[in-house]
C-alpha atoms as a PDB file:
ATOM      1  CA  UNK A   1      57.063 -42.039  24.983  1.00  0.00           C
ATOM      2  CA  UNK A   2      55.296 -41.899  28.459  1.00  0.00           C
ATOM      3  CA  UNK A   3      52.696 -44.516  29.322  1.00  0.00           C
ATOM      4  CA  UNK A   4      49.334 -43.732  29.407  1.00  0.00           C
ATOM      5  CA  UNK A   5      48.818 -44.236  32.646  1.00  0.00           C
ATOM      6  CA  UNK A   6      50.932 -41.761  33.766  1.00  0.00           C
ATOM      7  CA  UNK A   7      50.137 -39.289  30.908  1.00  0.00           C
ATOM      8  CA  UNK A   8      46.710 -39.747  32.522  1.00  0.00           C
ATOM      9  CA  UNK A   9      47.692 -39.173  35.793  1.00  0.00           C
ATOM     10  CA  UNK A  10      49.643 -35.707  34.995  1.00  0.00           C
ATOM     11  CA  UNK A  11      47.035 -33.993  32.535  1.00  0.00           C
ATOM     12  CA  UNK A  12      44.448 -34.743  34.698  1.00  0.00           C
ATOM     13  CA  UNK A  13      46.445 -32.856  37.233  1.00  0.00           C
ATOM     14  CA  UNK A  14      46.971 -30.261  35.230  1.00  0.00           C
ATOM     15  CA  UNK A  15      43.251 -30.220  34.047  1.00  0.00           C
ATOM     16  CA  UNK A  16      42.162 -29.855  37.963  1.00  0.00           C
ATOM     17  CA  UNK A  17      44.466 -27.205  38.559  1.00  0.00           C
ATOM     18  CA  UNK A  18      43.043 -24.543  35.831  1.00  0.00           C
ATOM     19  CA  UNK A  19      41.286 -21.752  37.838  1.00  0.00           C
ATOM     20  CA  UNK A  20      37.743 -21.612  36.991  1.00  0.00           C
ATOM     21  CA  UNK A  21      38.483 -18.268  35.164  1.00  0.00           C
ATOM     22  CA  UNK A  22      40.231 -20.236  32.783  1.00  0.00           C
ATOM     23  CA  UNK A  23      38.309 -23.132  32.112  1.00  0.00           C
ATOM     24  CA  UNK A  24      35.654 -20.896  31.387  1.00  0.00           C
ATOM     25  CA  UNK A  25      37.322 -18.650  29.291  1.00  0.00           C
ATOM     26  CA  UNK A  26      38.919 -21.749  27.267  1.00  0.00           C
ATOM     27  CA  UNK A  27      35.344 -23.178  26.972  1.00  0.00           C
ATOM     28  CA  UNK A  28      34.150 -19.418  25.229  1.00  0.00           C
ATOM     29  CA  UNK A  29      37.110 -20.077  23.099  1.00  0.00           C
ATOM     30  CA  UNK A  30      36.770 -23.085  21.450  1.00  0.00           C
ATOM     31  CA  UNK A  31      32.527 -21.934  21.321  1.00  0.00           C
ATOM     32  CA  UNK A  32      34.020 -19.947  18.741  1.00  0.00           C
ATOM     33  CA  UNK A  33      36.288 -21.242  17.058  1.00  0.00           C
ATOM     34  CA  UNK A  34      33.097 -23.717  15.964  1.00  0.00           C
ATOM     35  CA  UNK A  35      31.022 -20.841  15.263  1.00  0.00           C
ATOM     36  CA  UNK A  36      31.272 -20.852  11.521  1.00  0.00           C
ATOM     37  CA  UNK A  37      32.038 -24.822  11.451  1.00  0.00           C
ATOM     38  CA  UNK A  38      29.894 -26.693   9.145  1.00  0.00           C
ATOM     39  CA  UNK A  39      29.389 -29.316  11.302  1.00  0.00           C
ATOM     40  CA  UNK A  40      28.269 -27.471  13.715  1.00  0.00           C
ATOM     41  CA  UNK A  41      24.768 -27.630  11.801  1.00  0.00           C
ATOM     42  CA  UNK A  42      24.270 -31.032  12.854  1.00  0.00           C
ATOM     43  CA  UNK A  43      20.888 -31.819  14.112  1.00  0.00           C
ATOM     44  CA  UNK A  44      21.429 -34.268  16.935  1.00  0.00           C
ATOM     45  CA  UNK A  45      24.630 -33.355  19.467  1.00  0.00           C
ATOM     46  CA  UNK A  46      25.532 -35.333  22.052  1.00  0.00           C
ATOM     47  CA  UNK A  47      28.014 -33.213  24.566  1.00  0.00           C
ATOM     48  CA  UNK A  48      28.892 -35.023  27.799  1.00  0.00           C
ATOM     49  CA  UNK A  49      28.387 -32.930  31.630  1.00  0.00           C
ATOM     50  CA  UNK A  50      32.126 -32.011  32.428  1.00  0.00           C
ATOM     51  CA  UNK A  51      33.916 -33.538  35.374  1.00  0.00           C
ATOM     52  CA  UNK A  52      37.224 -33.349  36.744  1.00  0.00           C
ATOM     53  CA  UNK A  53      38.281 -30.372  34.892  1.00  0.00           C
ATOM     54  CA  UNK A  54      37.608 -31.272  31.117  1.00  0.00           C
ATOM     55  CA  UNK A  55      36.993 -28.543  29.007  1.00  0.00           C
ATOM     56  CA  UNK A  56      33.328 -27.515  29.461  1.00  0.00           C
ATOM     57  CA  UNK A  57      31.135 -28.322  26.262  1.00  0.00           C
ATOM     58  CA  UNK A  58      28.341 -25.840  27.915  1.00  0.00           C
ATOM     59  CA  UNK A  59      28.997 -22.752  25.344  1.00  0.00           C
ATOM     60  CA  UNK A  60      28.742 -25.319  22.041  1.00  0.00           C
ATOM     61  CA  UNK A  61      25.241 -26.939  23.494  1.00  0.00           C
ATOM     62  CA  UNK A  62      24.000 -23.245  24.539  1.00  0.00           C
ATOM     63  CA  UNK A  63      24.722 -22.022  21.381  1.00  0.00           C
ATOM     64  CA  UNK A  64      22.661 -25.644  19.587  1.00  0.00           C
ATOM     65  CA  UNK A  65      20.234 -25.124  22.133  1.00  0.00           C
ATOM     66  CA  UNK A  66      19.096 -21.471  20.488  1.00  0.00           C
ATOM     67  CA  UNK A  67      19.666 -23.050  17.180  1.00  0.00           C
ATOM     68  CA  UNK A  68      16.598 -25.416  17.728  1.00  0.00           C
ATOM     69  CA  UNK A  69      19.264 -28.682  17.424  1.00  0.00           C
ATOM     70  CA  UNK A  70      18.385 -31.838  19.796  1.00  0.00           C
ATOM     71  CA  UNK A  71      21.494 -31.628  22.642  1.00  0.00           C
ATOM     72  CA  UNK A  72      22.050 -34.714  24.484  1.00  0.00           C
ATOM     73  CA  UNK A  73      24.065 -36.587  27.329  1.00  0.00           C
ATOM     74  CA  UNK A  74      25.566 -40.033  27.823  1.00  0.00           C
ATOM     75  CA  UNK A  75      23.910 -42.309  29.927  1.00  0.00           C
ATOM     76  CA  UNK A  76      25.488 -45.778  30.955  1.00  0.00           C
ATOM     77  CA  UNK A  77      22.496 -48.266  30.355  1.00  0.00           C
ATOM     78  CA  UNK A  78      22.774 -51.701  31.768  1.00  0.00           C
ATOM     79  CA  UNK A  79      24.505 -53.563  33.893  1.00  0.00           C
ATOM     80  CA  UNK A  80      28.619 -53.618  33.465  1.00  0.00           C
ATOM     81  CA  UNK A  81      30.365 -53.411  31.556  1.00  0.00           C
ATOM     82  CA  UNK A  82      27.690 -50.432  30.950  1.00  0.00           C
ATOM     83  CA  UNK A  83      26.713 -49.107  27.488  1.00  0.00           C
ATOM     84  CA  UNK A  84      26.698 -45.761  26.553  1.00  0.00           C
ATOM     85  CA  UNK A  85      23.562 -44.050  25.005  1.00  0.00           C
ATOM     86  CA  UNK A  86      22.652 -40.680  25.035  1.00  0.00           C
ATOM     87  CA  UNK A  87      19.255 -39.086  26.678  1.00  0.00           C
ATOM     88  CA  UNK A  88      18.125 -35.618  25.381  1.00  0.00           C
ATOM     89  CA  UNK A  89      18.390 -33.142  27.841  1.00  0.00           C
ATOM     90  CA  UNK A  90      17.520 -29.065  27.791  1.00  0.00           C
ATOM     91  CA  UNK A  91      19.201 -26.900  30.172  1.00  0.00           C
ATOM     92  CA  UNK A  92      17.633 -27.275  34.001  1.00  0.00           C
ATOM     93  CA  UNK A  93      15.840 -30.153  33.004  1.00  0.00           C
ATOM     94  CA  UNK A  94      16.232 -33.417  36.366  1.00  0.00           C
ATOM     95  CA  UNK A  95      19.388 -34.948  36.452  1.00  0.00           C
ATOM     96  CA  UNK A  96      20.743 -37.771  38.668  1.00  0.00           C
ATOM     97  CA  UNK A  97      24.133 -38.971  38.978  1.00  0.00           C
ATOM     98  CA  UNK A  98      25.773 -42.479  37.505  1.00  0.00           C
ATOM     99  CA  UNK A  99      28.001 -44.302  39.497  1.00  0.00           C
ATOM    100  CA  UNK A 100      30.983 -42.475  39.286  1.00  0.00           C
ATOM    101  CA  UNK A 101      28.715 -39.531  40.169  1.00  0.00           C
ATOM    102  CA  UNK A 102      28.112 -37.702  36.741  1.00  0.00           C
ATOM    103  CA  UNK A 103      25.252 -36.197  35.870  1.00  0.00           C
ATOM    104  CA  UNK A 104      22.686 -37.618  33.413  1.00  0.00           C
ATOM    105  CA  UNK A 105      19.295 -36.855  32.212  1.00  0.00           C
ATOM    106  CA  UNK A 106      16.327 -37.879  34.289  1.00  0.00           C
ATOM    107  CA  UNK A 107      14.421 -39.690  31.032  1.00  0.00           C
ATOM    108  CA  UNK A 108      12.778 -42.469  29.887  1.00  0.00           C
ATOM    109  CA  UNK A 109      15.128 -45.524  28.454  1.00  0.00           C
ATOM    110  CA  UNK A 110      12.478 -45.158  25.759  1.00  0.00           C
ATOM    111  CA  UNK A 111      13.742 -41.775  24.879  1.00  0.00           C
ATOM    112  CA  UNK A 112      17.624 -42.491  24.727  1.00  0.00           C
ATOM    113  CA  UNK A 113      19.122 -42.290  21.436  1.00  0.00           C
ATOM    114  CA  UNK A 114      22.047 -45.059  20.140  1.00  0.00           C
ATOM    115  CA  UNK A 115      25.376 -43.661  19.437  1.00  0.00           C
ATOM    116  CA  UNK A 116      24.726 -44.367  15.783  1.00  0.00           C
ATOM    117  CA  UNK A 117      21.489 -42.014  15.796  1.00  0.00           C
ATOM    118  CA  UNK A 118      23.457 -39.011  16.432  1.00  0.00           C
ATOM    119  CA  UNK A 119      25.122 -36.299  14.116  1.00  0.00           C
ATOM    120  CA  UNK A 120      27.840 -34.977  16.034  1.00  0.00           C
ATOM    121  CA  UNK A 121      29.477 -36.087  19.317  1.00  0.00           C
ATOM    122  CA  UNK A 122      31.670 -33.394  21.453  1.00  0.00           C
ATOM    123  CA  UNK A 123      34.093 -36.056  22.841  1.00  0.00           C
ATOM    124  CA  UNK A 124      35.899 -35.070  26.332  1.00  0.00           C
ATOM    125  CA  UNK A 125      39.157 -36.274  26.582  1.00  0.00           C
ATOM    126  CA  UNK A 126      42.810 -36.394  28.180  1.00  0.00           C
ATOM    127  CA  UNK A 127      45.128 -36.470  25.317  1.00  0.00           C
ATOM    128  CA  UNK A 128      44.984 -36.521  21.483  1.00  0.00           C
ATOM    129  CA  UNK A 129      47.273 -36.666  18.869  1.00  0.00           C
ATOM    130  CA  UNK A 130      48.220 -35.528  15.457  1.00  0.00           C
ATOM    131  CA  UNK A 131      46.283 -38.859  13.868  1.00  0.00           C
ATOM    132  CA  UNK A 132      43.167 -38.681  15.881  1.00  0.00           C
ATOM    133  CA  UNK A 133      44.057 -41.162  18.610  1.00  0.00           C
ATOM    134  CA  UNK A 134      42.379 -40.595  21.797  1.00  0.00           C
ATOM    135  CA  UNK A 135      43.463 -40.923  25.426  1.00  0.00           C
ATOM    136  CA  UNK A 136      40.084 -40.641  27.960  1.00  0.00           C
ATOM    137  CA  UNK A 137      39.517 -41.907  31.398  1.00  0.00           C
ATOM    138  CA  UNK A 138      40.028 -45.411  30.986  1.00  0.00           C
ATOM    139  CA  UNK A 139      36.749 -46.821  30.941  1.00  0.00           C
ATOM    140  CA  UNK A 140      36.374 -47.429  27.703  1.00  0.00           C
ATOM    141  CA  UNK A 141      33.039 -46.217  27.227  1.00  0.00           C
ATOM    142  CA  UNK A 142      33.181 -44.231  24.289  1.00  0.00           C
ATOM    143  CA  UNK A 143      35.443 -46.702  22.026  1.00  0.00           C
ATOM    144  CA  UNK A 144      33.081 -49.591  22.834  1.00  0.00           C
ATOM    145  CA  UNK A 145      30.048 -46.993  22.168  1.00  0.00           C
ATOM    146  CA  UNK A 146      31.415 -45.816  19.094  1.00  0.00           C
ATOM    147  CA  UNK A 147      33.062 -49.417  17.861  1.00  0.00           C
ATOM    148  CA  UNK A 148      30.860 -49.705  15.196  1.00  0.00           C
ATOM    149  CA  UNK A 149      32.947 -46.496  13.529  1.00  0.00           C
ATOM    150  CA  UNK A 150      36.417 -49.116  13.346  1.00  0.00           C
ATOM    151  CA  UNK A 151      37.170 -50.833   9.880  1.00  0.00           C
ATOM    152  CA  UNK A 152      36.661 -50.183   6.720  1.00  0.00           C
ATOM    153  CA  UNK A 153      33.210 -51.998   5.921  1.00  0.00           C
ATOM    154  CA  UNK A 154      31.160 -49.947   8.229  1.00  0.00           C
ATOM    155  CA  UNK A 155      27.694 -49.166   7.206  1.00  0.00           C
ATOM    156  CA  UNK A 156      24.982 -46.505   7.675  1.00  0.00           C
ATOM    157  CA  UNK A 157      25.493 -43.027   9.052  1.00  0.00           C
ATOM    158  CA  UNK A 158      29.012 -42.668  10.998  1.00  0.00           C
ATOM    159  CA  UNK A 159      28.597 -39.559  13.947  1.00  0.00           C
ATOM    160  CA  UNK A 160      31.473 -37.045  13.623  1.00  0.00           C
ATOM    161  CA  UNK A 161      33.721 -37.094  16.428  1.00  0.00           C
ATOM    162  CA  UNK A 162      34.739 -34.021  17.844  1.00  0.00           C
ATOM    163  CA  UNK A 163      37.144 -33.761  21.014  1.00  0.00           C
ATOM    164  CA  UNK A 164      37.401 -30.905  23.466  1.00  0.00           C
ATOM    165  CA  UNK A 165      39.987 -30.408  25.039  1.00  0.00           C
ATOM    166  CA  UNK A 166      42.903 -27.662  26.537  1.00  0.00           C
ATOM    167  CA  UNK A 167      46.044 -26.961  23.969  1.00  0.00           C
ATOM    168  CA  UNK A 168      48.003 -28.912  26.140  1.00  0.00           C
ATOM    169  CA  UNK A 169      46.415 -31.846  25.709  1.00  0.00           C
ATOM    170  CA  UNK A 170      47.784 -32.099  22.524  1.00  0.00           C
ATOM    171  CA  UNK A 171      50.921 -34.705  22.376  1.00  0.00           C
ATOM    172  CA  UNK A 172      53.289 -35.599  20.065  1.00  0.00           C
ATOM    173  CA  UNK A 173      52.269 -39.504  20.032  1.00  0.00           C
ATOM    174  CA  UNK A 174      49.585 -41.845  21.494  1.00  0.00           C
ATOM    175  CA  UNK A 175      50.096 -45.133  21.053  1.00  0.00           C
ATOM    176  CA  UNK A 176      46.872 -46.418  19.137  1.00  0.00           C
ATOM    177  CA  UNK A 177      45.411 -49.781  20.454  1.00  0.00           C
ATOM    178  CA  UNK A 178      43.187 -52.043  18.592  1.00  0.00           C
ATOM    179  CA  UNK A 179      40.172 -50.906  20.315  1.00  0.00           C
ATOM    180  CA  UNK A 180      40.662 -47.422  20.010  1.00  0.00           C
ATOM    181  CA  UNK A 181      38.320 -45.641  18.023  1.00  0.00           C
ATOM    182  CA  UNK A 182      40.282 -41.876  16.664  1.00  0.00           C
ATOM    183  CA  UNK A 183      38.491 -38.748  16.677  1.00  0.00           C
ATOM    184  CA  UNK A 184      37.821 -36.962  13.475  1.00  0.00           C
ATOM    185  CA  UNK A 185      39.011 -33.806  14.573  1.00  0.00           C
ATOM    186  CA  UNK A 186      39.741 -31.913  17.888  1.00  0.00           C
ATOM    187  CA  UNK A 187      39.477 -27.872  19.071  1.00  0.00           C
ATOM    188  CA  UNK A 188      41.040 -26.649  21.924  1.00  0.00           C
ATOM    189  CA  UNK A 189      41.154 -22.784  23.104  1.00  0.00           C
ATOM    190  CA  UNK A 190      44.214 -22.284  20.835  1.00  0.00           C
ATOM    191  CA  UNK A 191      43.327 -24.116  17.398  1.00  0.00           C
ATOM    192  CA  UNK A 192      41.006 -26.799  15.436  1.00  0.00           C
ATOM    193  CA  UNK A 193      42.860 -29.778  14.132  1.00  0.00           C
ATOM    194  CA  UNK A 194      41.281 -32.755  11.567  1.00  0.00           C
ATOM    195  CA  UNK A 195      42.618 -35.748  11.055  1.00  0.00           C
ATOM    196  CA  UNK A 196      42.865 -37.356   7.726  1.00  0.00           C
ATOM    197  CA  UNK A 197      44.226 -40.893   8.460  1.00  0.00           C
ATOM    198  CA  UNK A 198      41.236 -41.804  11.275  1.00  0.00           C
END
């Protein structure tokens, strides 16, 4: 098994290397392959602005956008290590860019929404596997945001937890550490995979 630190290394290469062309036409893709996806129904959506060649979430919140659902974007709040909440945000609307330069909603802390607020979160990523385990950037943003979702006694409403990514992000095996929280389910350009033992 390769480590994840070079697994990170070459699919992000291989993520930057995709000619616009086919970023976009990977991004139409999985847009409909969630077309007639329950879940897709959800109210509150939190995509994320894409950077360094992830798979752009722009035709999924386009599509929510005309469908009258609230679309919204991660914001790191706080000092580090940073916690992530989500502003709403409607297309052209003022953005300003984080610390590692990524774009986020120009709006009040007061209208942020907690992780656990939301219906459905398109998740980018690097890797995923066949059980839901997640490789991202390293930061650790999203399995601290969404730790409440680990264990078997959570309460309340849990967000579904969707990644995007390219078919060849899809590997045979991530190793799964304790902090990890798995995705319910993935799409990529080629195919939509759940995951039953999350």
């Amino acid at each position: 098994m390769i480590d994840s630190q070079s697994l990170r290394r070459q699919l992000r290469a291989l993520r930057r290397g995709l000619s616009l062309a086919t970023r976009q036409q990977a991004a139409l893709a999985v847009a409909r392959h969630l077309e007639s996806w329950p879940l897709a129904r959800a109210v509150r959506i939190a995509g994320y602005w894409a950077c360094d060649g992830e798979l752009d979430p722009g035709p999924v919140l386009e599509r929510a956008w005309t469908e009258g659902r609230q679309v919204l974007l991660p914001v790191l709040a706080g000092e580090p290590p940073c916690s992530l909440q989500f502003a709403p945000y409607r297309a052209g609307a003022s953005l300003r860019r984080n610390r590692f330069g990524i774009p986020e909603p120009v709006v009040a802390p007061t209208e942020w929404l907690q992780a656990a607020d939301l219906d459905l979160v398109l998740v980018p990523l690097v890797a995923f596997d066949a059980t839901g385990t997640r490789l991202g950037m390293g930061g650790g943003f999203y399995d601290r945001g969404f730790a409440f979702r680990r264990g078997a006694n959570e309460l309340g409403r849990r967000p579904y937890l969707l990644g995007l990514g390219y078919e060849f992000q899809a590997v045979a095996e991530l190793v799964r550490q304790p902090w990890d929280v798995p995705l319910d389910a993935a799409v990529t350009e080629q195919a939509f995979y759940e995951f039953s033992n999350t």
